[in-house]
N, C-alpha and C. Protein backbone atom coordinates (compact mmCIF):
# COMPACT_ATOMS: atom_id res chain seq x y z
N UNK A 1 -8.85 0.45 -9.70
CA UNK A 1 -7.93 -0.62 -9.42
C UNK A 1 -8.65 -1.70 -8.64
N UNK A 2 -8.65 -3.06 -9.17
CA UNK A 2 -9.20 -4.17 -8.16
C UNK A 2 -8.77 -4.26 -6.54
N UNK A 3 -9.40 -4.45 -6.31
CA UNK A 3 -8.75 -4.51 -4.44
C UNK A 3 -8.74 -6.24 -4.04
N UNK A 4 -8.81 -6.72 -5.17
CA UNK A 4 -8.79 -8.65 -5.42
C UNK A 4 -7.76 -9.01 -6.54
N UNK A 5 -7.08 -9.37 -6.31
CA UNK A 5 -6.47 -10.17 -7.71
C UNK A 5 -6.16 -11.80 -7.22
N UNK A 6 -6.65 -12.55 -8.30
CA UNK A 6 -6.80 -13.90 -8.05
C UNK A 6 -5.61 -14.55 -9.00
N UNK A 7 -4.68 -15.24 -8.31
CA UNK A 7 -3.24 -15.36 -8.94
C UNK A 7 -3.07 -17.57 -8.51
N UNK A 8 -4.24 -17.90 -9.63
CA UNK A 8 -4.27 -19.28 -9.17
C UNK A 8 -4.90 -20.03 -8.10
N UNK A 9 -4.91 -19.95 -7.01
CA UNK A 9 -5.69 -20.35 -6.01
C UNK A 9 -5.03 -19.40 -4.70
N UNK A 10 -4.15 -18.49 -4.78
CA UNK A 10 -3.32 -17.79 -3.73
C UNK A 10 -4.33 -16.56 -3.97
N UNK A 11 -5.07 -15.69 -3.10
CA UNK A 11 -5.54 -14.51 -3.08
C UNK A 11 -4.74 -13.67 -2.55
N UNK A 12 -4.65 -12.35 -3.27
CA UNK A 12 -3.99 -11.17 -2.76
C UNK A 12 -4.53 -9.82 -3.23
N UNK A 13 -4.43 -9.19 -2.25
CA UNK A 13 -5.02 -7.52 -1.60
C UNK A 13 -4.24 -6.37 -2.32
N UNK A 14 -4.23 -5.80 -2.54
CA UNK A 14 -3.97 -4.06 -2.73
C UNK A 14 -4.85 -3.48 -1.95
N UNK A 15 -3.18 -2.38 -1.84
CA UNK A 15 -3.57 -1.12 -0.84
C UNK A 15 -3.02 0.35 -1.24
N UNK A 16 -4.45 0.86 -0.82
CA UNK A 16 -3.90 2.30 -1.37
C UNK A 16 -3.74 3.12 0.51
N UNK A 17 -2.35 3.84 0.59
CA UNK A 17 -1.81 3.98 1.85
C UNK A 17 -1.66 5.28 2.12
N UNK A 18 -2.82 6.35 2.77
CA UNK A 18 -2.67 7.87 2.92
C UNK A 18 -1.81 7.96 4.60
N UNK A 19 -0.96 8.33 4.18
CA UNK A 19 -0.36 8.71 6.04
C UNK A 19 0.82 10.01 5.92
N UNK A 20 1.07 10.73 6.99
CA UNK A 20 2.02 11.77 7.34
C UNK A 20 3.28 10.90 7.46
N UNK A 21 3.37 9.41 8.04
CA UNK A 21 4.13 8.57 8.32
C UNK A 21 4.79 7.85 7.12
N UNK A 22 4.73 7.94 6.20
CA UNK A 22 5.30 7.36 4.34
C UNK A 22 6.47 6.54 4.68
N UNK A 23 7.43 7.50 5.72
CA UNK A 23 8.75 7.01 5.49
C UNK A 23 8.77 5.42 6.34
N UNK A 24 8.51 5.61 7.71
CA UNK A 24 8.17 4.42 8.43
C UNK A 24 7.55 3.23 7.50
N UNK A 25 6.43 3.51 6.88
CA UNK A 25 5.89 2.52 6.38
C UNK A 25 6.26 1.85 5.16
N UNK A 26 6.85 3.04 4.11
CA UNK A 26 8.11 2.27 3.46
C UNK A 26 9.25 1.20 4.00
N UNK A 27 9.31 1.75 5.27
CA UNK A 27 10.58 1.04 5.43
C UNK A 27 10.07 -0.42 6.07
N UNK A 28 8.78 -0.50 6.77
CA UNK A 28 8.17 -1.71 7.68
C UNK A 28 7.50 -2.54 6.06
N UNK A 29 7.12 -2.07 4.89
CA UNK A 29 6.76 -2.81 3.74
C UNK A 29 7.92 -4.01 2.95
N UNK A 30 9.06 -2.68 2.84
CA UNK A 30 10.21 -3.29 1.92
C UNK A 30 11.27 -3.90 3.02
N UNK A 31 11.32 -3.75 4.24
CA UNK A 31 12.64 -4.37 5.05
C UNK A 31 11.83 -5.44 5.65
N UNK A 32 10.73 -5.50 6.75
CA UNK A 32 10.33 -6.03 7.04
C UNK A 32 9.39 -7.19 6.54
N UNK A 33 8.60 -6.26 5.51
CA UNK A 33 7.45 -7.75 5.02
C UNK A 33 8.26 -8.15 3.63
N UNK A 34 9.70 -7.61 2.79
CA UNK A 34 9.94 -7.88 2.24
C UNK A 34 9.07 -7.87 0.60
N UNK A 35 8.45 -6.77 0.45
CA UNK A 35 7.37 -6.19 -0.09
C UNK A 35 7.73 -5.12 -1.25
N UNK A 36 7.08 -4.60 -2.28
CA UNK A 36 8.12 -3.72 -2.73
C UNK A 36 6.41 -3.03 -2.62
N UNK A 37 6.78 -1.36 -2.87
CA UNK A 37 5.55 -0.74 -3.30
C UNK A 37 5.95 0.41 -3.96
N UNK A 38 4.55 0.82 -3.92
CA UNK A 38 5.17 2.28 -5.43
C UNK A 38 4.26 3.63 -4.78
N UNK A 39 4.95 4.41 -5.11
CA UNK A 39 4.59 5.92 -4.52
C UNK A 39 3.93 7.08 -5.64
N UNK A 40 2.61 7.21 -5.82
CA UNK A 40 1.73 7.62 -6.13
C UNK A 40 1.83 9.50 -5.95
N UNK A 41 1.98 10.54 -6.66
CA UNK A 41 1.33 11.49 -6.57
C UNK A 41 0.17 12.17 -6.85
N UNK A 42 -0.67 12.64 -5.77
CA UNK A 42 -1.97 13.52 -5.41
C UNK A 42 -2.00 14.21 -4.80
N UNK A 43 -3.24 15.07 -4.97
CA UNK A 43 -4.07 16.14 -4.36
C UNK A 43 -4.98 16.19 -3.82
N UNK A 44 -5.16 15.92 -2.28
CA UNK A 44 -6.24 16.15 -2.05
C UNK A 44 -7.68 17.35 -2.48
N UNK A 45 -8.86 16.23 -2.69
CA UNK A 45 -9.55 17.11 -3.01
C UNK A 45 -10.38 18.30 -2.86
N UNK A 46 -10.37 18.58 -1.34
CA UNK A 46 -11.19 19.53 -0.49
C UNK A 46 -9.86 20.07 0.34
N UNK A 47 -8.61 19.57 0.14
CA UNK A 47 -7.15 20.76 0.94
C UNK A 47 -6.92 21.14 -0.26
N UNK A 48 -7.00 20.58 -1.42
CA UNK A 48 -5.93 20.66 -2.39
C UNK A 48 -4.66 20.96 -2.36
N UNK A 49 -3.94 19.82 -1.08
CA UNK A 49 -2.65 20.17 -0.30
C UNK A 49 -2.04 18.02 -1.38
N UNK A 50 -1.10 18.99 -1.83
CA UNK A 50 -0.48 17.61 -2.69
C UNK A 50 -0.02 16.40 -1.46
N UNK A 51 -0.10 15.57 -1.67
CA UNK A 51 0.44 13.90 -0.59
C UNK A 51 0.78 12.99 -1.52
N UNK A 52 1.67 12.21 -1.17
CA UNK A 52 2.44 10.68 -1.75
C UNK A 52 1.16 9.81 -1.21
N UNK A 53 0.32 8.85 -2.35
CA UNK A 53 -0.55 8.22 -1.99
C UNK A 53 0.38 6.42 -2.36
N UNK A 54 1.19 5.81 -1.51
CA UNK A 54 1.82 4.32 -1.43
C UNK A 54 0.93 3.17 -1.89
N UNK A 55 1.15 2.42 -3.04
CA UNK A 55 0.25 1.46 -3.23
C UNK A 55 0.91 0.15 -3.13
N UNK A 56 0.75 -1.01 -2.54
CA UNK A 56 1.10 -2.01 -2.33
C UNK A 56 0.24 -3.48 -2.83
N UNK A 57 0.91 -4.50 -2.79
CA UNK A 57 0.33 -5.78 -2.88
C UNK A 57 0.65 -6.65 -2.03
N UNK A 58 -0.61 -7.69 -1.49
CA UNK A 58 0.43 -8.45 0.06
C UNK A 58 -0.15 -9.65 -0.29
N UNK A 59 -0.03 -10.89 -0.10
CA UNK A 59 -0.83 -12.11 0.18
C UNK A 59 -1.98 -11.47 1.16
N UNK A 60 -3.14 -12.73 0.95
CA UNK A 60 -3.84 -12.38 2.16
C UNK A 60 -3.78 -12.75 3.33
N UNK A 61 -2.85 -13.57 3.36
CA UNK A 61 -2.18 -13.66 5.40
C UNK A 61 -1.42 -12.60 5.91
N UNK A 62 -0.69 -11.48 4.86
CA UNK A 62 0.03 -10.72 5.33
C UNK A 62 -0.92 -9.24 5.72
N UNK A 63 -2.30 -9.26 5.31
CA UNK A 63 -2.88 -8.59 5.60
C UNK A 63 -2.75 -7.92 6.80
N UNK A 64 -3.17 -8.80 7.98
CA UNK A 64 -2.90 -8.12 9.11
C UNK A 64 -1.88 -7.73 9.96
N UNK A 65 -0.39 -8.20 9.10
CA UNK A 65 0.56 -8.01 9.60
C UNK A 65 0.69 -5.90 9.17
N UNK A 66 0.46 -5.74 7.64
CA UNK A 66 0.62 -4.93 7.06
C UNK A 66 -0.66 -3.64 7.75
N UNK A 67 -1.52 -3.79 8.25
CA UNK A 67 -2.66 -2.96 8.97
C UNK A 67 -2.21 -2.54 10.34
């Protein structure tokens, strides 16, 4: 997946989002930054303990709001 997509002269980021915290950060993506994202299933490869891996898209000013 690009971690750049060039949409005219506006640059924007993707993120791939590993945390114990999913629910929080769902909710600070879609309420707060007004964001939508999508929820990914995996396995880690050395637990092989399954996790929701969250992928998102932001402008790049919202970057550091979203970090």
């Amino acid at each position: 997946m690009p971690d750049l997509i060039l949409d005219g002269i506006d640059y924007a980021r993707s993120f791939y989002i590993v945390s114990e915290k999913q629910d929080d950060i769902i909710e600070a993506i879609t309420d707060d930054m007004g964001r939508e994202c999508t929820e990914i299933s995996g396995k880690g490869f050395y637990t092989r303990k399954e996790r929701n891996i969250l992928y998102t898209v932001v402008a790049r000013k919202e970057v550091a709001i979203l970090r």
